[in-house]
N, C-alpha and C. Protein backbone atom coordinates (compact mmCIF):
# COMPACT_ATOMS: atom_id res chain seq x y z
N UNK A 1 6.60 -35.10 -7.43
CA UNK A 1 7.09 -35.98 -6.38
C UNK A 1 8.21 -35.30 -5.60
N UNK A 2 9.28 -34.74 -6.25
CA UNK A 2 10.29 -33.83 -5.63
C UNK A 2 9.78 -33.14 -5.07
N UNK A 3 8.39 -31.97 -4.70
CA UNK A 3 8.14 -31.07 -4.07
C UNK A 3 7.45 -31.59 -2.77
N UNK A 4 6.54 -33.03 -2.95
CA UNK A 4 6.55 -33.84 -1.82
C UNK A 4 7.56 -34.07 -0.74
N UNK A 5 8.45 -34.51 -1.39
CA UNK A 5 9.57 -35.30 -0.89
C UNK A 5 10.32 -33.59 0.29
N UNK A 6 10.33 -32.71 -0.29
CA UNK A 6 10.70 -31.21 0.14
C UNK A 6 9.91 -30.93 1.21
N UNK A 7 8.24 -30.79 0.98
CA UNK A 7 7.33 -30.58 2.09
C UNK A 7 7.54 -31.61 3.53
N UNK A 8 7.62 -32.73 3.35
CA UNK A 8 7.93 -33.80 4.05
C UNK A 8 9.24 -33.27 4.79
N UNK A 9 9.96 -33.22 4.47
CA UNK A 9 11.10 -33.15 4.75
C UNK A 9 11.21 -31.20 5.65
N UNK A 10 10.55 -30.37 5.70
CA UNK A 10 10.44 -29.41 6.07
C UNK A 10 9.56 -29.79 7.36
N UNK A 11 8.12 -30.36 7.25
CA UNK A 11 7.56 -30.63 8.28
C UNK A 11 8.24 -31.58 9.06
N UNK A 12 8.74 -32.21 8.53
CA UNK A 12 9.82 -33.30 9.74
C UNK A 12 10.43 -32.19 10.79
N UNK A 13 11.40 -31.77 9.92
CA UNK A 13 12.38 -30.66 10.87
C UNK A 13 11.67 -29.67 11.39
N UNK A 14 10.66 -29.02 11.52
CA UNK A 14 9.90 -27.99 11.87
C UNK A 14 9.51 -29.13 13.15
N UNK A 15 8.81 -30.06 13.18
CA UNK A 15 8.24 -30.92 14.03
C UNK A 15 9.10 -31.27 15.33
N UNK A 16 10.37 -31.23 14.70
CA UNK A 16 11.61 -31.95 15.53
C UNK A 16 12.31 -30.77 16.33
N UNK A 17 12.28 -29.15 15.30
CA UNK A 17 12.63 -28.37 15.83
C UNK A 17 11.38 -28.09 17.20
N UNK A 18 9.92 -28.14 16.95
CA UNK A 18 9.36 -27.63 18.02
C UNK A 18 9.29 -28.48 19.52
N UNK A 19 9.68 -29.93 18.74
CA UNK A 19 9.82 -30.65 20.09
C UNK A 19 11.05 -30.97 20.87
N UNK A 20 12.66 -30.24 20.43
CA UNK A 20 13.34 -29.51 21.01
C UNK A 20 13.24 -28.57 21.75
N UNK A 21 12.36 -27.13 21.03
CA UNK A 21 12.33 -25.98 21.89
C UNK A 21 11.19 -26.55 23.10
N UNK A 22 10.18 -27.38 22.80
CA UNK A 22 9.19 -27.38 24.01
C UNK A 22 10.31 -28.45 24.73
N UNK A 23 11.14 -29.33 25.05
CA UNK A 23 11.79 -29.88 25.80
C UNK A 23 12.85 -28.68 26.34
N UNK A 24 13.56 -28.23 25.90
CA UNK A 24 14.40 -26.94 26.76
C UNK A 24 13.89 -26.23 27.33
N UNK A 25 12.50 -25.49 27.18
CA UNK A 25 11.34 -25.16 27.97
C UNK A 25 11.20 -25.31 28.95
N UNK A 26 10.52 -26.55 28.84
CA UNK A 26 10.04 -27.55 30.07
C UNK A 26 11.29 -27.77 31.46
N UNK A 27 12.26 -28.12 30.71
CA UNK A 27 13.46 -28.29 31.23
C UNK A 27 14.04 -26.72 32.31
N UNK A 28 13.60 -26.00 31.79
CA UNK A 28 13.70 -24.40 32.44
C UNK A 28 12.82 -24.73 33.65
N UNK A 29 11.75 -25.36 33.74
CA UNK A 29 11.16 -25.34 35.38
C UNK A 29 9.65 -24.55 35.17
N UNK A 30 9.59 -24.92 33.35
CA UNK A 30 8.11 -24.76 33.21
C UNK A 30 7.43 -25.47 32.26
N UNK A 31 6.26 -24.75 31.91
CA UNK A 31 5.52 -25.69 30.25
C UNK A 31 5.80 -24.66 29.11
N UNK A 32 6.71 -24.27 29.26
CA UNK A 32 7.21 -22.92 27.95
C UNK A 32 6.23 -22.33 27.93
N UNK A 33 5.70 -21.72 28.88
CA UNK A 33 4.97 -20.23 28.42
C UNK A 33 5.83 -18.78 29.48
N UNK A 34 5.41 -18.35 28.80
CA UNK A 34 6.14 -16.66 29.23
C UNK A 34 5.28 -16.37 30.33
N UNK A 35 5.94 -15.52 31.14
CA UNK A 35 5.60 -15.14 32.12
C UNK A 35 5.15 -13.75 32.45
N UNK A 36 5.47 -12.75 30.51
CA UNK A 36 4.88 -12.13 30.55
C UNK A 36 4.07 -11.99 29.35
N UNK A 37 3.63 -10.85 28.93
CA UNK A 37 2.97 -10.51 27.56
C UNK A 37 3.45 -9.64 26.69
N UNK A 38 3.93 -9.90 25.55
CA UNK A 38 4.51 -8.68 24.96
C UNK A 38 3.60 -7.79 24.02
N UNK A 39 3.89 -6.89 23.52
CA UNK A 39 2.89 -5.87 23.33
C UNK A 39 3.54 -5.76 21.98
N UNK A 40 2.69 -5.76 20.90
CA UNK A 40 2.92 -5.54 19.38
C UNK A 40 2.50 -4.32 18.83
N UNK A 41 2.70 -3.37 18.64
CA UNK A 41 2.31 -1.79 18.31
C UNK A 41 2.36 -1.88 16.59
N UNK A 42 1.54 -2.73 16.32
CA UNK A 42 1.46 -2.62 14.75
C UNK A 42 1.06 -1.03 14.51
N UNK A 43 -0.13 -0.67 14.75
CA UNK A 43 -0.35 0.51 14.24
C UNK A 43 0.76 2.25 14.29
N UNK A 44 1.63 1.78 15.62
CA UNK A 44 2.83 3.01 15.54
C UNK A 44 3.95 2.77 14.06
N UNK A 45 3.18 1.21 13.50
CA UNK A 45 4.93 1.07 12.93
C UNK A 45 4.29 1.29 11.40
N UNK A 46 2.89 0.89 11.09
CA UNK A 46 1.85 1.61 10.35
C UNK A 46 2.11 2.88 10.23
N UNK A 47 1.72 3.67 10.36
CA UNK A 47 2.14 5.02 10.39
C UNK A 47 3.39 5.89 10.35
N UNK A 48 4.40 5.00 10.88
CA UNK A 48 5.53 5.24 10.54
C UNK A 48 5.47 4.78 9.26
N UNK A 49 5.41 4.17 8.45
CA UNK A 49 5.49 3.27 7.28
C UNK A 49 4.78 4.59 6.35
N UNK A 50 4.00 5.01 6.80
CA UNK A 50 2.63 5.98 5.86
C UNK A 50 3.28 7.11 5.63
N UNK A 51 4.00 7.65 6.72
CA UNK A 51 4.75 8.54 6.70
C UNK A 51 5.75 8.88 6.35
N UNK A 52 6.28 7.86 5.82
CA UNK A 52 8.09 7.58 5.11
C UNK A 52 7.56 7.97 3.87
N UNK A 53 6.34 6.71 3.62
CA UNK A 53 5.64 6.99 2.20
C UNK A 53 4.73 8.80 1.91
N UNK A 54 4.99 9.12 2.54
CA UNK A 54 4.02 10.58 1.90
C UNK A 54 5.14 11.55 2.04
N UNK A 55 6.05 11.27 3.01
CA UNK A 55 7.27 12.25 2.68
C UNK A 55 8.06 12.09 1.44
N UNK A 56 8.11 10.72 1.16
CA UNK A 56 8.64 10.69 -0.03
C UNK A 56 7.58 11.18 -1.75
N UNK A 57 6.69 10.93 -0.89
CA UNK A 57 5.52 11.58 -2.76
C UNK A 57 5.78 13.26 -2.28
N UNK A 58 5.44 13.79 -1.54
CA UNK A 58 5.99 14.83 -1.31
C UNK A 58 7.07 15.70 -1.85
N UNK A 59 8.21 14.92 -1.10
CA UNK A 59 9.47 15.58 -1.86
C UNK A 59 9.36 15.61 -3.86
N UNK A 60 8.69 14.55 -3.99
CA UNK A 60 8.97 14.21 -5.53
C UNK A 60 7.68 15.36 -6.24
N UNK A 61 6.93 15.54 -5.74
CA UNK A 61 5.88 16.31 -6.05
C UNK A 61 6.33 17.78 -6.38
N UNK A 62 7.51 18.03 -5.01
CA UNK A 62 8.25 19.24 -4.96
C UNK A 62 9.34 19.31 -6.21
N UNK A 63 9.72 18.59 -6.49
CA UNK A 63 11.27 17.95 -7.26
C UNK A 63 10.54 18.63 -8.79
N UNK A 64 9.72 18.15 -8.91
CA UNK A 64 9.08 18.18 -10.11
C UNK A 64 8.33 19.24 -10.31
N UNK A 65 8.07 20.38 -9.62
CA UNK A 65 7.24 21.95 -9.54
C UNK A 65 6.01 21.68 -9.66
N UNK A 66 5.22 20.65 -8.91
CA UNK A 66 4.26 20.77 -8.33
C UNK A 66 3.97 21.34 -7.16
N UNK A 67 2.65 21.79 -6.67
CA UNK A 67 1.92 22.23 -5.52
C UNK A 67 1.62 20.76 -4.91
N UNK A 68 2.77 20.05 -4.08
CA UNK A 68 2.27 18.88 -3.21
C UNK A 68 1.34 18.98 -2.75
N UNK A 69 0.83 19.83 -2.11
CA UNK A 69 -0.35 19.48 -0.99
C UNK A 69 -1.54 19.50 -1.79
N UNK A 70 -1.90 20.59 -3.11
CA UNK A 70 -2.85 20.32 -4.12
C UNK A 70 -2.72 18.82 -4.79
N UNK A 71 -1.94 18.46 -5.14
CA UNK A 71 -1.77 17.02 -5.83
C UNK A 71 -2.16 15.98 -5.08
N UNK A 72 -1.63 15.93 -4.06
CA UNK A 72 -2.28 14.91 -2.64
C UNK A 72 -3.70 14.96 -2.32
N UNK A 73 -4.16 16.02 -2.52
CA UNK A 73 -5.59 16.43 -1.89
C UNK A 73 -6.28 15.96 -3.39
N UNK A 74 -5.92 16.30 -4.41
CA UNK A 74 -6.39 15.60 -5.41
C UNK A 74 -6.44 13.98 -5.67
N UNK A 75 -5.50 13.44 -5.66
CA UNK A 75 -5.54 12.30 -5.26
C UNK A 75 -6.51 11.54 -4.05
N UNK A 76 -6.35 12.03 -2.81
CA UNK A 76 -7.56 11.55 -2.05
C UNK A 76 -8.75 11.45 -2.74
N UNK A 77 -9.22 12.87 -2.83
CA UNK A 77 -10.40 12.92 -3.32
C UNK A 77 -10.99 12.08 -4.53
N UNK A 78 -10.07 11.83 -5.30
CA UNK A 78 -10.72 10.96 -6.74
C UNK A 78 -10.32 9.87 -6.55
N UNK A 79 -8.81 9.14 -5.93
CA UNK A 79 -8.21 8.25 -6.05
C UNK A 79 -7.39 7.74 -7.38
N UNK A 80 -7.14 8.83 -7.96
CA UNK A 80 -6.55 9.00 -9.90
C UNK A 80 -4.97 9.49 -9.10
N UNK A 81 -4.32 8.05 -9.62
CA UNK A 81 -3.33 8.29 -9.20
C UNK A 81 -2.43 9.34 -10.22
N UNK A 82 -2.94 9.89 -11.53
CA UNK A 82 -2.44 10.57 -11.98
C UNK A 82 -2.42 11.73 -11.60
N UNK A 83 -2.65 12.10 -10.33
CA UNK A 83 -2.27 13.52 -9.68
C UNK A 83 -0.61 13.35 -8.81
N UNK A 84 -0.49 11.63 -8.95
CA UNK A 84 0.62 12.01 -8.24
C UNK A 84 2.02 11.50 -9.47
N UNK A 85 3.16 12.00 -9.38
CA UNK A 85 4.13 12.11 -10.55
C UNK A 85 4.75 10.66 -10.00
N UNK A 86 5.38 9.93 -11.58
CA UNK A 86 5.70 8.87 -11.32
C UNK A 86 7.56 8.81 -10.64
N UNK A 87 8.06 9.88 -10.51
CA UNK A 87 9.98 10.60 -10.34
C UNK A 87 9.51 9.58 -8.79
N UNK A 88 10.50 9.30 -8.40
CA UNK A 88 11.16 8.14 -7.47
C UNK A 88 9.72 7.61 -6.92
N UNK A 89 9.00 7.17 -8.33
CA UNK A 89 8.59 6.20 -8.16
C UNK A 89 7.41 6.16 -7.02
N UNK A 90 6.93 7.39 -7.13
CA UNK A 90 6.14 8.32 -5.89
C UNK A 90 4.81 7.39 -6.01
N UNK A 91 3.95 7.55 -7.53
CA UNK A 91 2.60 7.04 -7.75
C UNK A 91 2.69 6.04 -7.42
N UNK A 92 3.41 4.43 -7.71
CA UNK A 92 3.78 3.27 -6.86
C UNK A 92 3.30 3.38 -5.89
N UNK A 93 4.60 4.21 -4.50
CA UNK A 93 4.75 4.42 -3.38
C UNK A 93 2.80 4.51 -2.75
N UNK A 94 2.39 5.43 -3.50
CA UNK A 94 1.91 5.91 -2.82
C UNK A 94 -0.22 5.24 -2.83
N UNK A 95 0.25 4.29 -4.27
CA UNK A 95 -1.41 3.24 -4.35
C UNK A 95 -0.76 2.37 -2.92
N UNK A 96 0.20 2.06 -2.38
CA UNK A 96 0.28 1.24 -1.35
C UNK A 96 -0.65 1.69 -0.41
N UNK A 97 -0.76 2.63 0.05
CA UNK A 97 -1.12 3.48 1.71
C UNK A 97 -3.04 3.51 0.84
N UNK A 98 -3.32 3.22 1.80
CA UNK A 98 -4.97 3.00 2.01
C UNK A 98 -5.32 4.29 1.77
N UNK A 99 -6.16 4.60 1.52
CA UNK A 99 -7.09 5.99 1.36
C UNK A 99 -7.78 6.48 2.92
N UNK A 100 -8.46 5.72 3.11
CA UNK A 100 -9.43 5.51 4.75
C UNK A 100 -8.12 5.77 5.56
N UNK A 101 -7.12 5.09 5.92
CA UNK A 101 -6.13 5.02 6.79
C UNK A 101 -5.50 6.50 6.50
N UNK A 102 -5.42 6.88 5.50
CA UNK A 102 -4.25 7.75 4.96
C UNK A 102 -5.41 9.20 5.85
N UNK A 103 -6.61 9.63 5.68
CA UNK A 103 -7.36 10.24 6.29
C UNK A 103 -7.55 10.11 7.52
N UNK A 104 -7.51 8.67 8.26
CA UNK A 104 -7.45 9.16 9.70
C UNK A 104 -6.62 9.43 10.17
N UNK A 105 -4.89 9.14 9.98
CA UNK A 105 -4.08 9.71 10.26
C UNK A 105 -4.00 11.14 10.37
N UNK A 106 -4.46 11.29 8.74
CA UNK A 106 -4.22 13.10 9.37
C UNK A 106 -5.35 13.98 9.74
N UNK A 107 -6.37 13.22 10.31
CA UNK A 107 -7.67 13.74 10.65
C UNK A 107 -6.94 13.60 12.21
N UNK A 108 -6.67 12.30 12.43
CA UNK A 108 -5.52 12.14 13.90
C UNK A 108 -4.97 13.07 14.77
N UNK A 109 -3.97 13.07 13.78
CA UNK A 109 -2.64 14.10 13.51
C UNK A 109 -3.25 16.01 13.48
N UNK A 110 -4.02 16.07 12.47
CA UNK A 110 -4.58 17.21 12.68
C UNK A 110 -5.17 17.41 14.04
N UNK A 111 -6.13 16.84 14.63
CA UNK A 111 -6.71 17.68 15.83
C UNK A 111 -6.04 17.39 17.05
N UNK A 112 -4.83 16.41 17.04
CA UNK A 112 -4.23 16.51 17.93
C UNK A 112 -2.99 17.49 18.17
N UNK A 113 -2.63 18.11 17.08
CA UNK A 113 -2.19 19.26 17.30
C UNK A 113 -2.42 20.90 18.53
């Protein structure tokens, strides 16, 4: 009953908050819509993200006297994350980043060089 009483009480104010912002809106000398479009670049911030993550298995690959780029390439290929070392937490890091994605990037990246 308490978690009722919570939901209720969230959709109230959510309800009350949106029919504030659409009245200040309106009140501006429109029906609250924008006048322009904004542009969301998920995939630049993707890749930035991929890339924080492989610099960091990287370094740790190095840290630890591995051949990074053999260990990585091993990893693709089988998907056994035991090619990559667990030191800051790299193998974690690095089941995050997609396999498919992680290849077009640097299939990307490679021929646009």
């Amino acid at each position: 009953l308490h978690l009722c009483n919570i939901a209720s009480s969230l959709f109230t104010d959510w309800k009350k908050s949106s029919i504030l912002k659409k009245n200040r809106n309106q009140q501006k000398g429109g029906a609250g819509v924008d006048d322009f479009t904004r542009k969301f670049d998920f995939v630049g911030e993707q890749d930035a993200e991929i890339h924080r993550i492989m610099l960091t298995v990287y370094q740790a690959l190095e840290e630890k006297g591995y051949n990074p780029v053999n260990q990585i390439v091993g990893y693709i290929l089988s998907e056994d994350p035991t090619y990559i070392t667990n030191h800051h937490q790299a193998r974690t890091l690095i089941r995050k980043v997609d396999r498919d994605e992680l290849l077009q990037i640097l299939v990307r990246n490679y021929l646009s060089k």
